[in-house]
PDB file of N, CA and C in Angstrom:
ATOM      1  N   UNK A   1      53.418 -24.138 -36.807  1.00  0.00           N
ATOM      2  CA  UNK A   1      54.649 -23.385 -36.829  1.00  0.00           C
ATOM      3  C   UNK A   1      54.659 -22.393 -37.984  1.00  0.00           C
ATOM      4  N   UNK A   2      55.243 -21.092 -37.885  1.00  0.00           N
ATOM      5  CA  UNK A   2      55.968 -20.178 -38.741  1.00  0.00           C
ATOM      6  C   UNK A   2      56.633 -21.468 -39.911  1.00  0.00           C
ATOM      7  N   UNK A   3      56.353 -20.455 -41.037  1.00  0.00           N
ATOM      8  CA  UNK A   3      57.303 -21.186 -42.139  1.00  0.00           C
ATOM      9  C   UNK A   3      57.494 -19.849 -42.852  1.00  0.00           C
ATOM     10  N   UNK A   4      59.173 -20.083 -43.303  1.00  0.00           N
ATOM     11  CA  UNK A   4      59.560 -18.645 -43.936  1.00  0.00           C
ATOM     12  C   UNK A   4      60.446 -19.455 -45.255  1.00  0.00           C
ATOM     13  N   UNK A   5      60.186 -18.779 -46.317  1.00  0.00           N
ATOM     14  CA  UNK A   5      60.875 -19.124 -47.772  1.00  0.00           C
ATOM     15  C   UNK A   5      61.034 -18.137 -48.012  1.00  0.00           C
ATOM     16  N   UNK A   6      62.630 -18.242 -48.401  1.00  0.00           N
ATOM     17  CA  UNK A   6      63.810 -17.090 -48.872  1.00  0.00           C
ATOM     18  C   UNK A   6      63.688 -17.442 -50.552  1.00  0.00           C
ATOM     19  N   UNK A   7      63.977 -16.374 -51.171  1.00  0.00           N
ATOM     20  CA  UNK A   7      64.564 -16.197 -52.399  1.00  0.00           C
ATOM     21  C   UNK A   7      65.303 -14.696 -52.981  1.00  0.00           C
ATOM     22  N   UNK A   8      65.779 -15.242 -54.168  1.00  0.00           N
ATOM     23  CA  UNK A   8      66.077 -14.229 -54.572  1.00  0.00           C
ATOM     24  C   UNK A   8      67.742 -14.432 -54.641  1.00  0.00           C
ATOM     25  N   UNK A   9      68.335 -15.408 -53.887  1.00  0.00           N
ATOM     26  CA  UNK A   9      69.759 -15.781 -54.517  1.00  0.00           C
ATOM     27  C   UNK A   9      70.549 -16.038 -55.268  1.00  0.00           C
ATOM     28  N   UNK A  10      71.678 -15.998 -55.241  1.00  0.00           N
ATOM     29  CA  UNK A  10      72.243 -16.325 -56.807  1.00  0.00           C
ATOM     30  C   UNK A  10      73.645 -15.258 -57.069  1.00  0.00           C
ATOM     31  N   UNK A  11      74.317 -15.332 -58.197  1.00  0.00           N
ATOM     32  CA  UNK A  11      75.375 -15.076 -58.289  1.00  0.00           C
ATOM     33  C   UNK A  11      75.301 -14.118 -58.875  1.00  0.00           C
ATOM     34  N   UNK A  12      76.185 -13.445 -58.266  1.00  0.00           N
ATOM     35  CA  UNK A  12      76.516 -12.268 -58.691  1.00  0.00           C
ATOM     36  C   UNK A  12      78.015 -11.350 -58.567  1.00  0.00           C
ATOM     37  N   UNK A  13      78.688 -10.589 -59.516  1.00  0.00           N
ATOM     38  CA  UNK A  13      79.913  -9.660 -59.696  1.00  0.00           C
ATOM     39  C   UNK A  13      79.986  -9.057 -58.346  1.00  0.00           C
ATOM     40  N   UNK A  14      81.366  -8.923 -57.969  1.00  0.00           N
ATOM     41  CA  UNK A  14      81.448  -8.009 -57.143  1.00  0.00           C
ATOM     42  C   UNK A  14      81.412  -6.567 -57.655  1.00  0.00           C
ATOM     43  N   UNK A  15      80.496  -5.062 -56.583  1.00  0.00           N
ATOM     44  CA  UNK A  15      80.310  -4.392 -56.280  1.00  0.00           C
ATOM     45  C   UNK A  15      78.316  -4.420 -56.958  1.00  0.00           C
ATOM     46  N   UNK A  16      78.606  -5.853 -57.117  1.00  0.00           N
ATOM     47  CA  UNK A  16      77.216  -5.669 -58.170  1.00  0.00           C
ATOM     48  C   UNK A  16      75.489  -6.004 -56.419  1.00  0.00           C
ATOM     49  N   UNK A  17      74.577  -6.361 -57.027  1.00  0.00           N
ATOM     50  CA  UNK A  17      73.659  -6.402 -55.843  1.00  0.00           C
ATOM     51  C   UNK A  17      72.365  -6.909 -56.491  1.00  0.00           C
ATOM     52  N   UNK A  18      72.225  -7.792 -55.406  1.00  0.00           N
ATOM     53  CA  UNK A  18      70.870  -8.857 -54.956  1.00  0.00           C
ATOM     54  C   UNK A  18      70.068  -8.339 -54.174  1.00  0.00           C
ATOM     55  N   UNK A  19      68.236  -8.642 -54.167  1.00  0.00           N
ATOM     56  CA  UNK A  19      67.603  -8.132 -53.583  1.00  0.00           C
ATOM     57  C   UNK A  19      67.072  -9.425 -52.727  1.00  0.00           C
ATOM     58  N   UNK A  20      66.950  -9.805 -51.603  1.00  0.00           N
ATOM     59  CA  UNK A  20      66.399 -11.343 -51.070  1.00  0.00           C
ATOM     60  C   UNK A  20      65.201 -10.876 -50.215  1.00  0.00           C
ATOM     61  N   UNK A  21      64.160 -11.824 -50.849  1.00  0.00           N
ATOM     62  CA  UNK A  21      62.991 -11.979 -50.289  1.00  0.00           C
ATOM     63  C   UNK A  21      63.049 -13.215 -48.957  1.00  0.00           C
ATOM     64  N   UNK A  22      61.594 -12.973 -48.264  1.00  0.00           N
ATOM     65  CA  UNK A  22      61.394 -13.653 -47.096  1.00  0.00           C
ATOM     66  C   UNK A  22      60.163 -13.738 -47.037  1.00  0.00           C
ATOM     67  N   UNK A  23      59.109 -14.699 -47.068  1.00  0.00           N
ATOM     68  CA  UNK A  23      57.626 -14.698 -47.379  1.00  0.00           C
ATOM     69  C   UNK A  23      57.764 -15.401 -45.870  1.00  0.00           C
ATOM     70  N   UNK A  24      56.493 -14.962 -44.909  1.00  0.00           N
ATOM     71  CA  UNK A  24      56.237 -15.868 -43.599  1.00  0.00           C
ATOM     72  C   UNK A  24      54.746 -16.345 -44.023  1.00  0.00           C
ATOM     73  N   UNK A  25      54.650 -17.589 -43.809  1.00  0.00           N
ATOM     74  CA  UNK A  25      53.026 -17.815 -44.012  1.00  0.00           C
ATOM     75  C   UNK A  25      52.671 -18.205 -42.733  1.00  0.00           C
ATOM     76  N   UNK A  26      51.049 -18.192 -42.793  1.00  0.00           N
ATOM     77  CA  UNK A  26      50.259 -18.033 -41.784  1.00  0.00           C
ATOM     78  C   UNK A  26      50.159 -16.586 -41.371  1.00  0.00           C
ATOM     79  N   UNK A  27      49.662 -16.539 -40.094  1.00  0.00           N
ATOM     80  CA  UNK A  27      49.309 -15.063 -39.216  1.00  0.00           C
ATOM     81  C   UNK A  27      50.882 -14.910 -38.881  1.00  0.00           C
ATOM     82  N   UNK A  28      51.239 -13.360 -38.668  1.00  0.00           N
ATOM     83  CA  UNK A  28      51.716 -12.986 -37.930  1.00  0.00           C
ATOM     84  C   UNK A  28      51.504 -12.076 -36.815  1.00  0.00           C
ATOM     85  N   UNK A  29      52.154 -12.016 -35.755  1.00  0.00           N
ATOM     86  CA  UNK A  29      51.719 -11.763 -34.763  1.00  0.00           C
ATOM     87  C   UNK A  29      52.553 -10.499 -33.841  1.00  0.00           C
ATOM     88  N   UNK A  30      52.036  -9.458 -33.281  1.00  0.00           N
ATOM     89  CA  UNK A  30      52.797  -8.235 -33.008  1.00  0.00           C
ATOM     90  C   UNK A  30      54.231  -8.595 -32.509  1.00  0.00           C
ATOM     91  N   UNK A  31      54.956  -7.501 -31.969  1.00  0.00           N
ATOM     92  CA  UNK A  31      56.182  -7.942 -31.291  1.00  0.00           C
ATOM     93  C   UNK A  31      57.172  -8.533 -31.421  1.00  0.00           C
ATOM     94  N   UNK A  32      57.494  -8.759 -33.035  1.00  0.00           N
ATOM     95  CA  UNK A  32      58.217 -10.120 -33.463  1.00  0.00           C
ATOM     96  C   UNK A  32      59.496  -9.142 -33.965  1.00  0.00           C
ATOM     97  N   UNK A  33      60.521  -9.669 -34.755  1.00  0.00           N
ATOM     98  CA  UNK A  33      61.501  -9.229 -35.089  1.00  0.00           C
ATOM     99  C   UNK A  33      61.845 -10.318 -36.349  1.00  0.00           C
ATOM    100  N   UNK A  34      62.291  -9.509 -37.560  1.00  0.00           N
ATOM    101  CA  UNK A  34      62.494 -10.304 -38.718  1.00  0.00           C
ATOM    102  C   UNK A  34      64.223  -9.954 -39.156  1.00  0.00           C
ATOM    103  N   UNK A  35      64.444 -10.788 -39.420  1.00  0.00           N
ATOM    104  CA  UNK A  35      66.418 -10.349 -39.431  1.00  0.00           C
ATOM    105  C   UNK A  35      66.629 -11.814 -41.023  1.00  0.00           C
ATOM    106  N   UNK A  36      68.051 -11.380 -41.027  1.00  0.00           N
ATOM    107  CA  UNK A  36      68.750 -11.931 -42.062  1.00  0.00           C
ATOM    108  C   UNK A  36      69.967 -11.856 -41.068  1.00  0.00           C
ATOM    109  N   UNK A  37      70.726 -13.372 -41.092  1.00  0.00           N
ATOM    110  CA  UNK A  37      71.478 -14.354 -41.049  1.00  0.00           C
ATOM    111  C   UNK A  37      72.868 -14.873 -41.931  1.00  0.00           C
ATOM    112  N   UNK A  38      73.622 -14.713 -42.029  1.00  0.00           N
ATOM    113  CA  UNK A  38      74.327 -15.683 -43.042  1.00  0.00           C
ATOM    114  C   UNK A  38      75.258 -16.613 -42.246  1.00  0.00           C
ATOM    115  N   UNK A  39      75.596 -17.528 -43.060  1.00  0.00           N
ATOM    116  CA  UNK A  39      76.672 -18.547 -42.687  1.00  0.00           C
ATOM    117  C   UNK A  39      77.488 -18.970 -43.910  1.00  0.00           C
ATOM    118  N   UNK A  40      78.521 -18.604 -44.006  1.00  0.00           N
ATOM    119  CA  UNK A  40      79.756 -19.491 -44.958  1.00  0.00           C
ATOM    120  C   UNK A  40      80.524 -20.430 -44.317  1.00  0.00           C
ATOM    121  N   UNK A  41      80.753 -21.208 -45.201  1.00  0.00           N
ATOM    122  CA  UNK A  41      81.241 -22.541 -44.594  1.00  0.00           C
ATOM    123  C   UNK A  41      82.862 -22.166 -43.918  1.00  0.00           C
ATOM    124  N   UNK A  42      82.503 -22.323 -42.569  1.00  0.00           N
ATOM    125  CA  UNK A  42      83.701 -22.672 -41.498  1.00  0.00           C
ATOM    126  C   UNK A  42      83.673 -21.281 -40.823  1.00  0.00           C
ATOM    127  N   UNK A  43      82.462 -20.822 -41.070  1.00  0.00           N
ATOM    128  CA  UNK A  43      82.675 -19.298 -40.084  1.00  0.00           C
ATOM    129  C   UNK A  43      81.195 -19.548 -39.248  1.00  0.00           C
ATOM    130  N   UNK A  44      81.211 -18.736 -38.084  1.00  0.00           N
ATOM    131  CA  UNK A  44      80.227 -18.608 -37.450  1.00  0.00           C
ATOM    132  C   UNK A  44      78.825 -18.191 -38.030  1.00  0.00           C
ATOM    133  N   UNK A  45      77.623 -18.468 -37.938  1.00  0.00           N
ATOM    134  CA  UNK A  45      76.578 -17.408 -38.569  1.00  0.00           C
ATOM    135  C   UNK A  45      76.240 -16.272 -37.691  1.00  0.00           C
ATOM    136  N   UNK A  46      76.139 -15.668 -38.101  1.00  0.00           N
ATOM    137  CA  UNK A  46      76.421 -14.088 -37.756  1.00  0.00           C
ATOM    138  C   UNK A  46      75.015 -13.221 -38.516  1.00  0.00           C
ATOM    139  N   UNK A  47      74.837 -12.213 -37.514  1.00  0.00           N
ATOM    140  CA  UNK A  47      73.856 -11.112 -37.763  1.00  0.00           C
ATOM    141  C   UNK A  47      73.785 -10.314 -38.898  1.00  0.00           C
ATOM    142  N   UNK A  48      73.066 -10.345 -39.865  1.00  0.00           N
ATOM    143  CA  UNK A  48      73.309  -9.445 -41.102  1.00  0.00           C
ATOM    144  C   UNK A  48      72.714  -7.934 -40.461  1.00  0.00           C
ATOM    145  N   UNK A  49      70.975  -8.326 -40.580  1.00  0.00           N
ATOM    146  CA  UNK A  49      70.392  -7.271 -40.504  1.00  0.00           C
ATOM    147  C   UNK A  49      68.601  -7.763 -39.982  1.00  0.00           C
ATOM    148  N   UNK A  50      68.552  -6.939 -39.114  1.00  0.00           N
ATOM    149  CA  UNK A  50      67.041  -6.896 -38.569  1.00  0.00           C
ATOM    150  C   UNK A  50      66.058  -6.170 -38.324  1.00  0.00           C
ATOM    151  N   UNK A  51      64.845  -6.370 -38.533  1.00  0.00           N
ATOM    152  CA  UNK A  51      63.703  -5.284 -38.395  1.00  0.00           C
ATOM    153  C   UNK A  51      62.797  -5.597 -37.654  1.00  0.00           C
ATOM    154  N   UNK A  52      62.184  -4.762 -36.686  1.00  0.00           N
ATOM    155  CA  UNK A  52      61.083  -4.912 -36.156  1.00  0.00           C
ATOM    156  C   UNK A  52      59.805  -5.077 -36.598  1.00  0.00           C
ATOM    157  N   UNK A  53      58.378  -5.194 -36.337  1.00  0.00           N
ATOM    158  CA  UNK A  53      57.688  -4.644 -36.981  1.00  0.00           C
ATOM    159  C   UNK A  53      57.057  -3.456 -36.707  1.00  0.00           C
ATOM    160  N   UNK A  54      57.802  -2.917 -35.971  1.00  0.00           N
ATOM    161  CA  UNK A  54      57.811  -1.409 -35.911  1.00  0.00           C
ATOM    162  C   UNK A  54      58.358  -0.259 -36.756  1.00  0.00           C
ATOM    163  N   UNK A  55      59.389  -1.300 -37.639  1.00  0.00           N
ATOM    164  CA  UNK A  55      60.607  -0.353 -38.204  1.00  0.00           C
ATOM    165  C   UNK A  55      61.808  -0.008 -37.845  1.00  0.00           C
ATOM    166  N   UNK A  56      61.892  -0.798 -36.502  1.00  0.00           N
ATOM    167  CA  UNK A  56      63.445  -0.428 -36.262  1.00  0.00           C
ATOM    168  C   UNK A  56      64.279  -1.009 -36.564  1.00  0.00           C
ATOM    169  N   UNK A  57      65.317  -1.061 -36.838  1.00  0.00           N
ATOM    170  CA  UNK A  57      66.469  -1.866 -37.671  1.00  0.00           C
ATOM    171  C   UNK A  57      67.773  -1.712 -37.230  1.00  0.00           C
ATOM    172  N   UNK A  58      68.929  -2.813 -37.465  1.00  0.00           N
ATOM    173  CA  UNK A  58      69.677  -2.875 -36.504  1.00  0.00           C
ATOM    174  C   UNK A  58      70.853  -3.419 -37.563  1.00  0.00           C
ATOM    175  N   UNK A  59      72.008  -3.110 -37.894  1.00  0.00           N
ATOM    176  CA  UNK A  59      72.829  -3.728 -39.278  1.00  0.00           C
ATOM    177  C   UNK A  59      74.087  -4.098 -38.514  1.00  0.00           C
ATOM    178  N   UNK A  60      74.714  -5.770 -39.213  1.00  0.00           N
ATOM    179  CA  UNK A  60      76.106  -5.740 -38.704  1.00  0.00           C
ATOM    180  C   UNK A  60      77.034  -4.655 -39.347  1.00  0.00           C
ATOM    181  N   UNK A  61      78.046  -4.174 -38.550  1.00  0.00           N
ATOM    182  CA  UNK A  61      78.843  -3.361 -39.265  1.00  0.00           C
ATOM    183  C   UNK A  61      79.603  -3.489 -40.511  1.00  0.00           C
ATOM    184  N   UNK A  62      79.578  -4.870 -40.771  1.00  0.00           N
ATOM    185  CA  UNK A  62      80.379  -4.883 -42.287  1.00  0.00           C
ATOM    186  C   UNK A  62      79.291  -4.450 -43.312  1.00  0.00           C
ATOM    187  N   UNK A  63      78.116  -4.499 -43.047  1.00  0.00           N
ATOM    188  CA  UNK A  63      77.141  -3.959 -44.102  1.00  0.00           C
ATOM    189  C   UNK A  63      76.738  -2.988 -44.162  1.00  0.00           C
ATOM    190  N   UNK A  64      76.618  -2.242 -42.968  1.00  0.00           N
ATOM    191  CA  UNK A  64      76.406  -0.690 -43.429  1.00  0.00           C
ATOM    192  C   UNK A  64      76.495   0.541 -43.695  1.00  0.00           C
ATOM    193  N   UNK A  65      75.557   0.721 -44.258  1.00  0.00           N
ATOM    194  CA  UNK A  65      75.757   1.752 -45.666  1.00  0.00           C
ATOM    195  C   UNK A  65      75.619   0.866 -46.868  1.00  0.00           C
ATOM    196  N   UNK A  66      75.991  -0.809 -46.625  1.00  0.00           N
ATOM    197  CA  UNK A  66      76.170  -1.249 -48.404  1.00  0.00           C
ATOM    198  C   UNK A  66      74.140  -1.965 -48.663  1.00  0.00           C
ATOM    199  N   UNK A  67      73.609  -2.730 -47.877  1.00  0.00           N
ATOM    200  CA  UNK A  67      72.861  -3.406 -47.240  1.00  0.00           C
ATOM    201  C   UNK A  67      71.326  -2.755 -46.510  1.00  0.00           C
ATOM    202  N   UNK A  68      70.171  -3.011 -46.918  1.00  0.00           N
ATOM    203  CA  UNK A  68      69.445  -1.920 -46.395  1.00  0.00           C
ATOM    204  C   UNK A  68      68.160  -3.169 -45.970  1.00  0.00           C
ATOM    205  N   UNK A  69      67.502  -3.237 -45.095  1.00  0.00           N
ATOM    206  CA  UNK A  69      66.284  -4.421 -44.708  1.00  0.00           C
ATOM    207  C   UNK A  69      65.036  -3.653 -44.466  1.00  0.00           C
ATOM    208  N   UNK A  70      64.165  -4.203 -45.232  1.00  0.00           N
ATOM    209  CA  UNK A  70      63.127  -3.652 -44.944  1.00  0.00           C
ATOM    210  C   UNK A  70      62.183  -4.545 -44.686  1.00  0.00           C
ATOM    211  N   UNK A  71      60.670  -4.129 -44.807  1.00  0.00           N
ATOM    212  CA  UNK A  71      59.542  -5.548 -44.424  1.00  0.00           C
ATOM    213  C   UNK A  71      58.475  -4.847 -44.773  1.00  0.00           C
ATOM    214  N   UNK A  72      57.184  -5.593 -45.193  1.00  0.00           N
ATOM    215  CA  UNK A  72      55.997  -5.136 -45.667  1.00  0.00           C
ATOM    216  C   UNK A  72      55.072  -6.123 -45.254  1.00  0.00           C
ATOM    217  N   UNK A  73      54.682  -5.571 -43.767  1.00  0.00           N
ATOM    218  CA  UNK A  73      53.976  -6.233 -42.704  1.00  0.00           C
ATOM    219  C   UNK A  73      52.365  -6.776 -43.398  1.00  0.00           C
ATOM    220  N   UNK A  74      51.682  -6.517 -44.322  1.00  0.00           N
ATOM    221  CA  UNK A  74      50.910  -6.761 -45.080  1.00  0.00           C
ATOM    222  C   UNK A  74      50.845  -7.837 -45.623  1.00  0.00           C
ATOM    223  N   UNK A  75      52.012  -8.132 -46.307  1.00  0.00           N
ATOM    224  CA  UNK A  75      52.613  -9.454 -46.999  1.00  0.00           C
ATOM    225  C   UNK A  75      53.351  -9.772 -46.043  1.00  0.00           C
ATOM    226  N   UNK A  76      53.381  -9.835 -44.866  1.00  0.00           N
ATOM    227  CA  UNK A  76      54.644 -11.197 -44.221  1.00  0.00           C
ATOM    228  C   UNK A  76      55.870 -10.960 -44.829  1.00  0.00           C
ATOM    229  N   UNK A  77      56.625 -10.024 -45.224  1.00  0.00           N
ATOM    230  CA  UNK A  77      57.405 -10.464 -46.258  1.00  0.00           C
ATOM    231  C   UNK A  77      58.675  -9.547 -45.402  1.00  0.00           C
ATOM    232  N   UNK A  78      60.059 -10.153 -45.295  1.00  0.00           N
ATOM    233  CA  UNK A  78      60.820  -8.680 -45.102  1.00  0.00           C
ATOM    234  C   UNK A  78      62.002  -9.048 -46.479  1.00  0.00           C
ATOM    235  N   UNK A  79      62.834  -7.917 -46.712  1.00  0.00           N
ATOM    236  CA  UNK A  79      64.007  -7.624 -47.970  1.00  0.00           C
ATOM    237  C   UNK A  79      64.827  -7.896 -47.548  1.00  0.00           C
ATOM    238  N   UNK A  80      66.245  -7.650 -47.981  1.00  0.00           N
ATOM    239  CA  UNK A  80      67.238  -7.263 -47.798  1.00  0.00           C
ATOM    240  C   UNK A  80      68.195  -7.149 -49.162  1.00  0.00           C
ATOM    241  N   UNK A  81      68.311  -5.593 -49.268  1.00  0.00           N
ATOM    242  CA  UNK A  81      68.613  -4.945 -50.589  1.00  0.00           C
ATOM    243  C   UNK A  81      70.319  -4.899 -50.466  1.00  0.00           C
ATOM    244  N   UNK A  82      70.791  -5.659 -50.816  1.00  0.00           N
ATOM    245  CA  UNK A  82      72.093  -5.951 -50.914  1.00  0.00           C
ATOM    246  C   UNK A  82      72.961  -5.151 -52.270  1.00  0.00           C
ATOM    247  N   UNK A  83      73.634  -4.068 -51.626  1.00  0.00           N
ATOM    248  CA  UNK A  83      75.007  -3.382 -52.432  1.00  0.00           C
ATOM    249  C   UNK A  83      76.135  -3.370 -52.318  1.00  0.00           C
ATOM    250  N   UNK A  84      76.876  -2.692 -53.341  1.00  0.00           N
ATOM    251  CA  UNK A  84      78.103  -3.106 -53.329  1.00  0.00           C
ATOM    252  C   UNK A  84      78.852  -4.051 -53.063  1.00  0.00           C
ATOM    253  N   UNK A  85      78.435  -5.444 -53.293  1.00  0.00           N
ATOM    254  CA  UNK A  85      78.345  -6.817 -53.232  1.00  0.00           C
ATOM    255  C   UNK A  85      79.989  -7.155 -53.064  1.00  0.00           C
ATOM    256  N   UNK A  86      80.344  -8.018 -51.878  1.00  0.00           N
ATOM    257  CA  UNK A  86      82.030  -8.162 -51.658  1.00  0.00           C
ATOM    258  C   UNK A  86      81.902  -9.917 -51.897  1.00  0.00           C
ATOM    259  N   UNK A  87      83.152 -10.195 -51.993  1.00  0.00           N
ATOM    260  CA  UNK A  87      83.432 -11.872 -52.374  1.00  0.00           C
ATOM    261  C   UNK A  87      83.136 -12.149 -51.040  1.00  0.00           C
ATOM    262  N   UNK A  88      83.139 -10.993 -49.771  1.00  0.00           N
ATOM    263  CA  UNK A  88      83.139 -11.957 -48.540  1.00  0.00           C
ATOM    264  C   UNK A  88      81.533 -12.262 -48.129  1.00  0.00           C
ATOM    265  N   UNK A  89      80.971 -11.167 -49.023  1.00  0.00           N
ATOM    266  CA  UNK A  89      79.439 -11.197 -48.472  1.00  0.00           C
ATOM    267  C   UNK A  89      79.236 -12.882 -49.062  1.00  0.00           C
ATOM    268  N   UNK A  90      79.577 -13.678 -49.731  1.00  0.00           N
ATOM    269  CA  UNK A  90      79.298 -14.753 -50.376  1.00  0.00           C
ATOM    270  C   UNK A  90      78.973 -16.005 -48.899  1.00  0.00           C
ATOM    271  N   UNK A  91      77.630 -16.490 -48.830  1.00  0.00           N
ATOM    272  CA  UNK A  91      77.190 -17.263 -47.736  1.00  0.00           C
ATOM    273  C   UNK A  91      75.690 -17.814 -47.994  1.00  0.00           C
ATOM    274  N   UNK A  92      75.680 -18.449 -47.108  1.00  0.00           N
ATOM    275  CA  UNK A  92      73.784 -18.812 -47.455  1.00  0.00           C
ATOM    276  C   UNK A  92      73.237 -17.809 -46.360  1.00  0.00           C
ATOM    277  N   UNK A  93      72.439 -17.224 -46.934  1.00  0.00           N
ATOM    278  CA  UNK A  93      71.422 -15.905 -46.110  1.00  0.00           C
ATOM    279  C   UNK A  93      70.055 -16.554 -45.760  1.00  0.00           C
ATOM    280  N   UNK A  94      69.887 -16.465 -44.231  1.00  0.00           N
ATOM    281  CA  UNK A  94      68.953 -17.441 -43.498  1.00  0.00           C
ATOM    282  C   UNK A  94      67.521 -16.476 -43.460  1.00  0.00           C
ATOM    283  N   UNK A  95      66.503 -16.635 -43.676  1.00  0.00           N
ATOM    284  CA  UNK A  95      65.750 -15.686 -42.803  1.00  0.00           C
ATOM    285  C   UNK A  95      65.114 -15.872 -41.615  1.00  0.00           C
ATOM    286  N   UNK A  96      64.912 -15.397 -40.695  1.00  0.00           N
ATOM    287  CA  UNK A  96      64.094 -15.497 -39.314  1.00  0.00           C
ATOM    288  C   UNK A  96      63.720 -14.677 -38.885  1.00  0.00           C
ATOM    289  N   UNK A  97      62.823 -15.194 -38.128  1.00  0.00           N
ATOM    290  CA  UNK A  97      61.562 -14.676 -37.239  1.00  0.00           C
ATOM    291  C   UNK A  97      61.593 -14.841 -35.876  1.00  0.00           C
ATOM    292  N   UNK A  98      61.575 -13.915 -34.522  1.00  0.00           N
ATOM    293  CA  UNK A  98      61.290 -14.148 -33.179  1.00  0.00           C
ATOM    294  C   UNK A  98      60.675 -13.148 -32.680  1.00  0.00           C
ATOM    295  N   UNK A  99      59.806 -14.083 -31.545  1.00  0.00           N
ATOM    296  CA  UNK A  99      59.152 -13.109 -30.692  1.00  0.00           C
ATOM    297  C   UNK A  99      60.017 -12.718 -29.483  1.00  0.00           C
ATOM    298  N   UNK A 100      59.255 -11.942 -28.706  1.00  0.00           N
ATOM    299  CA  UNK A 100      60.421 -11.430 -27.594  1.00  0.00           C
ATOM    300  C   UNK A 100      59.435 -12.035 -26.918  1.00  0.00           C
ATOM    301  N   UNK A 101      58.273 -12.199 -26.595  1.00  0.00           N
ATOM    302  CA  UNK A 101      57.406 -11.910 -25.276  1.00  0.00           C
ATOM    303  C   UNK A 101      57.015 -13.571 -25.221  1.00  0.00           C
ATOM    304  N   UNK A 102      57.460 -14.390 -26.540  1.00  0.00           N
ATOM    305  CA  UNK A 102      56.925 -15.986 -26.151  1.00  0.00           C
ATOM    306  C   UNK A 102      58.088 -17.085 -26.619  1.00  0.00           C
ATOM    307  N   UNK A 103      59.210 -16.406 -26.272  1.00  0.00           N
ATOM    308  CA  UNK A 103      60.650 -17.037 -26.975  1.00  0.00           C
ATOM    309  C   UNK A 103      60.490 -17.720 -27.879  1.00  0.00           C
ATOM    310  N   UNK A 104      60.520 -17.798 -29.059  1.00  0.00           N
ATOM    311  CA  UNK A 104      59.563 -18.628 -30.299  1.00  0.00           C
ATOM    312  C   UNK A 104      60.748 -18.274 -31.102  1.00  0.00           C
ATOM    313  N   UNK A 105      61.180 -18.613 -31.913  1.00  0.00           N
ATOM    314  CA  UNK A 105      62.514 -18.380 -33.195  1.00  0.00           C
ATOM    315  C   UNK A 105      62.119 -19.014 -34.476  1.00  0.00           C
ATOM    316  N   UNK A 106      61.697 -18.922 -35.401  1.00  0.00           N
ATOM    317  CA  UNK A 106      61.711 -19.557 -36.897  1.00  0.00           C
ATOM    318  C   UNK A 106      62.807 -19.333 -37.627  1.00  0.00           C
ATOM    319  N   UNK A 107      63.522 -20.310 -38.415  1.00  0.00           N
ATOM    320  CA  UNK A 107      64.014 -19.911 -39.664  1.00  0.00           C
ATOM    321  C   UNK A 107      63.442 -20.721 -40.605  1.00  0.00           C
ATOM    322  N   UNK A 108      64.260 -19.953 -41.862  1.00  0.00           N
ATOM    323  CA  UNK A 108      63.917 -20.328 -43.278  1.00  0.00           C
ATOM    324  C   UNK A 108      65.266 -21.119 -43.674  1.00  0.00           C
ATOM    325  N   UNK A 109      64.997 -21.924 -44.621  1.00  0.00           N
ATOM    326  CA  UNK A 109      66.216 -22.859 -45.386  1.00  0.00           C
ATOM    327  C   UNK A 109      67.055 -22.245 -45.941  1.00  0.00           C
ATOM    328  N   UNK A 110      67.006 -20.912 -46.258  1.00  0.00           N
ATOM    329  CA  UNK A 110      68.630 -20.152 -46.535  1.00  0.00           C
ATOM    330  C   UNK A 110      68.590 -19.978 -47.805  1.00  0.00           C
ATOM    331  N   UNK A 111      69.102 -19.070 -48.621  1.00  0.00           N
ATOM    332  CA  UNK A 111      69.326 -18.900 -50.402  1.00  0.00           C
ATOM    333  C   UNK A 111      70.894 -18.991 -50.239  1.00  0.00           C
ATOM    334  N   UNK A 112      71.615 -18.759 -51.571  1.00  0.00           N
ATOM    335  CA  UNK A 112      72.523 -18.860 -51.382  1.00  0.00           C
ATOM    336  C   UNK A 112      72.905 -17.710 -52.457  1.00  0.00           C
ATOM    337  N   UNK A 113      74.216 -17.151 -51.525  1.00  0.00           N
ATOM    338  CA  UNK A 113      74.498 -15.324 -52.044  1.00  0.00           C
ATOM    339  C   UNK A 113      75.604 -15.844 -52.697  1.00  0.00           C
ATOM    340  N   UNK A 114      76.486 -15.551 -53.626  1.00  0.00           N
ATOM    341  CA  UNK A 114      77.703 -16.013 -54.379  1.00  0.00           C
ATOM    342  C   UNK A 114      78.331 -14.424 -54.608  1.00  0.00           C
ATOM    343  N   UNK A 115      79.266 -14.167 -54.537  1.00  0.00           N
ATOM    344  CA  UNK A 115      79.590 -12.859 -55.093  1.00  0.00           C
ATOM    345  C   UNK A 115      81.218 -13.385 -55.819  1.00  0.00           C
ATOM    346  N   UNK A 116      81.349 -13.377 -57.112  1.00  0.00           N
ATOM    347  CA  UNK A 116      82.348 -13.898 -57.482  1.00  0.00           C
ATOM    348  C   UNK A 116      82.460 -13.085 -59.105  1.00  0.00           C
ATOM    349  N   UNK A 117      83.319 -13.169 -59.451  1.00  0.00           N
ATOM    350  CA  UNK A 117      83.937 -12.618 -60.844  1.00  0.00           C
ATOM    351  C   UNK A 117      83.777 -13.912 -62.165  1.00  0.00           C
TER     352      UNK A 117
END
């Protein structure tokens, strides 16, 4: 199996900003899609932001413009450059991995985003 470890969490001021890593080990494999996740307790988890490994990218609307995802297919690795940091962005940020062509889904154990004063 895919294994993905997040970091890069932690607390931080509002309007202030976190950068979160996503390492995939092993091979990866064409066709996949790498996204960020969050969940706060008693809300749904919901779509942050996703990238192909093509480059295409796809943002929930509360993040963009603040929020930018990238990936560096070399390293397995994708971002997510988090600005203007809100108390609501505060959740554990999941990372994952899916293919389209072999229904396959990975996640990672989640960091945890704090945005507080």
């Amino acid at each position: 199996q895919v294994q993905l470890v997040e970091s890069g969490g932690g607390l931080v001021q509002p309007g202030g900003s976190l950068r979160l890593s996503c390492a995939a080990s092993g091979r990866i494999f064409s066709n996949n899609v790498m996204g960020w996740y969050r969940q706060a307790p008693g809300k749904q988890r919901e779509l942050v932001a996703s990238i192909t490994d093509r480059g295409n990218t796809n943002y929930a609307d509360s993040v963009k413009g603040r929020f930018t995802i990238s990936r560096d297919n070399a390293k397995n690795t994708v971002y997510l450059q988090m600005n203007s940091l809100k108390p609501e962005d505060t959740a554990v940020y999941l990372c994952n991995l899916a293919y389209w062509e072999y229904s396959a889904t990975y996640w990672g154990q989640g960091t945890q985003v704090t945005v507080s004063s």
